[in-house]
Protein backbone atom coordinates (compact mmCIF):
# COMPACT_ATOMS: atom_id res chain seq x y z
CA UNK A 1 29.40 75.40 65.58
CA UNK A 2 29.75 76.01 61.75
CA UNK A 3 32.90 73.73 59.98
CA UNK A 4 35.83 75.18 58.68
CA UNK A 5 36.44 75.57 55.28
CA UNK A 6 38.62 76.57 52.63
CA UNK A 7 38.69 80.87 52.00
CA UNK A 8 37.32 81.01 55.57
CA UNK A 9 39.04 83.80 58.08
CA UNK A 10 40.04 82.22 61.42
CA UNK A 11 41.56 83.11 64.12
CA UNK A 12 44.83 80.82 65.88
CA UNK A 13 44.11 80.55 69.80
CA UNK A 14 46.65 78.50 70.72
CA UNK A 15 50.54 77.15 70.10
CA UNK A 16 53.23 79.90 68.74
CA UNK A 17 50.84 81.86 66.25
CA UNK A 18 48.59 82.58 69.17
CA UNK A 19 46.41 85.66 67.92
CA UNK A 20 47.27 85.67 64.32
CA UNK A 21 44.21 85.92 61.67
CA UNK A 22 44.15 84.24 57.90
CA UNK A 23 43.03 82.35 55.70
CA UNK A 24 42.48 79.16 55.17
CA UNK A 25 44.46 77.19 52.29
CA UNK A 26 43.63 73.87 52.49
CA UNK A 27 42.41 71.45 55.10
CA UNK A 28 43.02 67.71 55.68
CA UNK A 29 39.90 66.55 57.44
CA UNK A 30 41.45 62.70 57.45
CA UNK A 31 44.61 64.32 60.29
CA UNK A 32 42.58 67.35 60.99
CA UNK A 33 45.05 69.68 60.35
CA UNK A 34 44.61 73.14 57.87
CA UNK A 35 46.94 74.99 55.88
CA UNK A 36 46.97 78.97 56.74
CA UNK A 37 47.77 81.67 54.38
CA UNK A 38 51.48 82.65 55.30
CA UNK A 39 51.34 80.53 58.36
CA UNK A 40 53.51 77.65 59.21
CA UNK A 41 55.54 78.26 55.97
CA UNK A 42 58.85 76.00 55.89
CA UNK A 43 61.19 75.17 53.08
CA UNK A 44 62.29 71.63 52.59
CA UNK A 45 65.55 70.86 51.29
CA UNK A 46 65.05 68.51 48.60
CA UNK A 47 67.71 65.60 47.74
CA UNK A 48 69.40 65.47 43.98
CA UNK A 49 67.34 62.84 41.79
CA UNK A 50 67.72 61.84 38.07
CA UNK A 51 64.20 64.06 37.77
CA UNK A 52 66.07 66.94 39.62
CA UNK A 53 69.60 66.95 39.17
CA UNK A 54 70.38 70.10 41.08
CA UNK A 55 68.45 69.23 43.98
CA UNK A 56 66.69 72.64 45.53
CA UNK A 57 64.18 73.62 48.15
CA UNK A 58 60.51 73.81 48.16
CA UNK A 59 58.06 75.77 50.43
CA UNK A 60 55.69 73.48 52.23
CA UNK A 61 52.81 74.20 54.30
CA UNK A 62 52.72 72.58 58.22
CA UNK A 63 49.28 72.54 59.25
CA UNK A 64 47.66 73.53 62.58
CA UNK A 65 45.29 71.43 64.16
CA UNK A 66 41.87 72.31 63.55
CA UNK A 67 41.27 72.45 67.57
CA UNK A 68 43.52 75.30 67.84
CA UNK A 69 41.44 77.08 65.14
CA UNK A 70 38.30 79.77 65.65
CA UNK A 71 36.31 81.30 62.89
CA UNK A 72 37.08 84.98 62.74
CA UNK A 73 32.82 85.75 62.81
CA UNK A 74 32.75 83.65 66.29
CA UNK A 75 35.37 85.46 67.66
CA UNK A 76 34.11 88.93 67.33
CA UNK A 77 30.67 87.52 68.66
CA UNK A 78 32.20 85.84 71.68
CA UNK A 79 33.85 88.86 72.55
CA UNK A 80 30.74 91.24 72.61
CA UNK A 81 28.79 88.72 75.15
CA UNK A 82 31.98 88.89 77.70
CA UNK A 83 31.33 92.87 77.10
CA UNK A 84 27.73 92.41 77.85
CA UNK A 85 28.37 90.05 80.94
CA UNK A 86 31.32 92.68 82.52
CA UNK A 87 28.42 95.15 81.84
CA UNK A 88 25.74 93.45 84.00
CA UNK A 89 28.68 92.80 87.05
CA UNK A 90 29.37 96.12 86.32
CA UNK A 91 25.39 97.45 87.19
CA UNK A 92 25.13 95.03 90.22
CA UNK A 93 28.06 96.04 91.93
CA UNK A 94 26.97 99.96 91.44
CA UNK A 95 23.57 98.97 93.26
């Protein structure tokens, strides 16, 4: 199987963005976790500093696991050899 990387389309086929396609961000190899485009989005409230005196939120990126992860390519592949196999069940149950 090829690696994932960075600009890569996937596919998510598992967890609470089951079936949604994007792009990949950035990935952590060391947790094995990657950042999607517009996926896992969350804002953190962030506390008032010296640096930051009004406080404010920021937009973070939670990443999904890299197991729940399927290159887009793969996908449409895997999908046309289940087509093929119904096809063959398909001929030997019309003998």
């Amino acid at each position: 199987m090829k690696s994932l990387k960075v600009n890569d389309k996937v596919i998510v086929i598992a967890g609470s963005h089951k079936g949604t396609e994007a792009k990949i961000v950035k990935i952590d190899r060391e947790n094995g976790r990657a950042c999607l485009e517009g996926v896992g989005v969350r804002e953190k409230n962030l506390k008032r500093t010296q640096y930051n005196p009004r406080g404010g939120k920021k937009t973070i990126h939670l990443g999904i696991d890299l197991s729940n992860l399927k290159l887009k390519e793969a996908a449409k592949f895997e999908a046309k050899k289940a087509d093929k196999k119904a096809d063959k069940k398909a001929k030997k149950g019309a003998k």
